[in-house]
Protein backbone atom coordinates (compact mmCIF):
# COMPACT_ATOMS: atom_id res chain seq x y z
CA UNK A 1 83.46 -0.74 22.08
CA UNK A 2 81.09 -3.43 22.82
CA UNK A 3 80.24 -6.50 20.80
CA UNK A 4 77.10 -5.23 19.66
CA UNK A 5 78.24 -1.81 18.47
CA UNK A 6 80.68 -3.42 16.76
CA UNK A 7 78.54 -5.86 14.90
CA UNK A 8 76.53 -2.61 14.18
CA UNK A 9 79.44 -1.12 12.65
CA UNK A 10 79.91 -3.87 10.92
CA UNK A 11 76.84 -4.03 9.68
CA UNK A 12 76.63 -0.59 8.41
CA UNK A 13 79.99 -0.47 7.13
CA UNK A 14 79.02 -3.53 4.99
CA UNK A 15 75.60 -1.77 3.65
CA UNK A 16 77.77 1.45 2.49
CA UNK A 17 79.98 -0.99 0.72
CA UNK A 18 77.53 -2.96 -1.12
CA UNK A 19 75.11 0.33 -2.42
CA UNK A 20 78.56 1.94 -3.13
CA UNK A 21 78.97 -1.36 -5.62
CA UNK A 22 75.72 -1.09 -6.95
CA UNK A 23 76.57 2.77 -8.04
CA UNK A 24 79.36 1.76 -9.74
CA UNK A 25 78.14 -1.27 -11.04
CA UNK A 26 75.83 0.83 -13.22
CA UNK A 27 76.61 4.28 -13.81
CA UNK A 28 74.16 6.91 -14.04
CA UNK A 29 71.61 4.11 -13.60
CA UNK A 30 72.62 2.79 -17.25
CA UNK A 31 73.90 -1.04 -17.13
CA UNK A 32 74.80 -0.63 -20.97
CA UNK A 33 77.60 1.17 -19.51
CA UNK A 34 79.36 -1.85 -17.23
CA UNK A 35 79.45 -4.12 -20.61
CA UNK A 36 82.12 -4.56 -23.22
CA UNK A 37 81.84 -2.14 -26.43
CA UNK A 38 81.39 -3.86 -29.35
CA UNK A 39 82.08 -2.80 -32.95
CA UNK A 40 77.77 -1.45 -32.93
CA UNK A 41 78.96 0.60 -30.07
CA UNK A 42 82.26 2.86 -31.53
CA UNK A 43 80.83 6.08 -32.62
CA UNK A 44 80.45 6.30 -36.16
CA UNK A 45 83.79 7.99 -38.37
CA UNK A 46 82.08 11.70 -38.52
CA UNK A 47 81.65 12.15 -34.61
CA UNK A 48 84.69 14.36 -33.73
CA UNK A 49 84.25 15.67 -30.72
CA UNK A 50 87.75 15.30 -27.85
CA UNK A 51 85.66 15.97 -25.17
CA UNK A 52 83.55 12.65 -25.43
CA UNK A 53 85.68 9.21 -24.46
CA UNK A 54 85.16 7.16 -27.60
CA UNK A 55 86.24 3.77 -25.81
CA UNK A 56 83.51 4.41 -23.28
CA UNK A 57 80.54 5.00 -26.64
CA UNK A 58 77.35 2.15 -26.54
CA UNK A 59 74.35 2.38 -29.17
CA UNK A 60 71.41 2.49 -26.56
CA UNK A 61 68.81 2.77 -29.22
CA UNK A 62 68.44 2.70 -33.31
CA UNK A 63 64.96 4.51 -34.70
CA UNK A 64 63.79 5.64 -38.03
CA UNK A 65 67.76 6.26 -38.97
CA UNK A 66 68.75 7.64 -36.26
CA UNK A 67 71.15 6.64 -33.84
CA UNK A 68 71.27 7.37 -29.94
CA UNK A 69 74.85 6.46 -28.12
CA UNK A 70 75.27 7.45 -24.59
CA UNK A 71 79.08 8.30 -23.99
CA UNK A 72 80.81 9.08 -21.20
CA UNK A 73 82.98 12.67 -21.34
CA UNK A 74 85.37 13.17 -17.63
CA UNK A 75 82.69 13.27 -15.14
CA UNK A 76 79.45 13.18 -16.88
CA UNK A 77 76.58 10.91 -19.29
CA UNK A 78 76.22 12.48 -22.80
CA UNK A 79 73.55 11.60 -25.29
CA UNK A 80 74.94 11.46 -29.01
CA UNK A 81 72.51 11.82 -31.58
CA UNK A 82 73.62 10.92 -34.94
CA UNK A 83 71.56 10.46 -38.39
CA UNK A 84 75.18 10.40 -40.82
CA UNK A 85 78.29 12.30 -41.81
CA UNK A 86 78.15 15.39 -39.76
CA UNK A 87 74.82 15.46 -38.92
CA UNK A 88 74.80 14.64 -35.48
CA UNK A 89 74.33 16.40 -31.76
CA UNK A 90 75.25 15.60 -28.49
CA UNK A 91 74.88 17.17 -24.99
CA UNK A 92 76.13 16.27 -21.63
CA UNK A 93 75.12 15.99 -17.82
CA UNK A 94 76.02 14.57 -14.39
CA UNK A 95 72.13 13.55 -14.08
CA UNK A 96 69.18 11.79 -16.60
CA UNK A 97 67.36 12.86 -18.16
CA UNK A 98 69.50 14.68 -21.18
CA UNK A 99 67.72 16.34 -24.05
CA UNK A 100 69.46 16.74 -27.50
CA UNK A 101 68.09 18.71 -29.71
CA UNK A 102 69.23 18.17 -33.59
CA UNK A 103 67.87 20.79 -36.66
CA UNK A 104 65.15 18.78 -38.74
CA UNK A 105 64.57 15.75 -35.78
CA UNK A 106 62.84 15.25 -32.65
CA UNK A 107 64.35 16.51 -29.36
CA UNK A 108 65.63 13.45 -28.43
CA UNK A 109 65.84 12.31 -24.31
CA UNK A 110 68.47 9.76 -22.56
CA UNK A 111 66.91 8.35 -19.75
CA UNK A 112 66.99 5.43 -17.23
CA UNK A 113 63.85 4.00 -19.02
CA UNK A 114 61.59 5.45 -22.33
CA UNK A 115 58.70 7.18 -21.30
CA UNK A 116 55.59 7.44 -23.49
CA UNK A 117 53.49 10.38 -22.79
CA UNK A 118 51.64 13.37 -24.28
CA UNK A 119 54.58 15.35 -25.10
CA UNK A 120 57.05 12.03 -25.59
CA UNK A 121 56.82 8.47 -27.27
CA UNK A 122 59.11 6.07 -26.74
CA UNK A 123 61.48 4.37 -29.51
CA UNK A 124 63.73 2.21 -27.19
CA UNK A 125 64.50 0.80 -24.26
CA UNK A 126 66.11 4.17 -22.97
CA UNK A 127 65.17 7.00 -25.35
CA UNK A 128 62.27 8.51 -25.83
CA UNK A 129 61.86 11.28 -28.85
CA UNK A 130 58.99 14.38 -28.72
CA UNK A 131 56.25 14.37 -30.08
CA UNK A 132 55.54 17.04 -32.81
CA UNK A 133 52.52 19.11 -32.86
């Protein structure tokens, strides 16, 4: 191998290891996920659900009483939804967006930013809820 295919390698090699960083620096796109949970993020006493990792739990968003965590659970991003006691939804994906849908509230939707449309308005930095007719 030559000098210059082996600064090539080199030079790929290095580019595979730096995007590789930047997945993992911020998983599923969501860089509430790389800091440390504080006591806002634990998932409130009535969320019992073993699937979802409760260490892993951060409060994205806080609207009109309702409360929107994203968790992780093995592989994948959930979106909790949870108003109080056990009223509360969540539903999981290896991709955003995630839609949770909870009796009585807005489909809610996890996503790498809000989006405000005709069919959504944003309430946060991440979540977005839909409109009703």
């Amino acid at each position: 191998m030559n000098t210059q295919s082996s600064a090539k390698a080199l030079l790929v090699g290095a580019t595979v290891v730096l995007l590789a960083g930047c997945t993992l620096a911020t998983p599923f796109g969501l860089s509430e996920l790389t800091e440390t949970q504080s006591a806002e993020d634990q998932l409130p006493a009535g969320v019992d659900d073993a699937a979802l990792d409760a260490s892993s739990s951060r409060l994205i968003d806080e609207a009109d009483g309702v409360k929107y965590f994203a968790v992780r659970s093995s592989d994948d991003i959930c979106l909790l939804v949870y108003v109080s006691g056990d009223t509360w939804s969540s539903g999981c994906s290896t991709d955003l967006p995630i839609d949770v849908e909870l009796g009585g509230y807005p489909t809610a939707r996890l996503s790498t930013g809000s989006v405000d449309s005709d069919a959504w308005r944003s309430v946060g930095k991440r979540i977005s809820v839909e409109k009703t007719p």
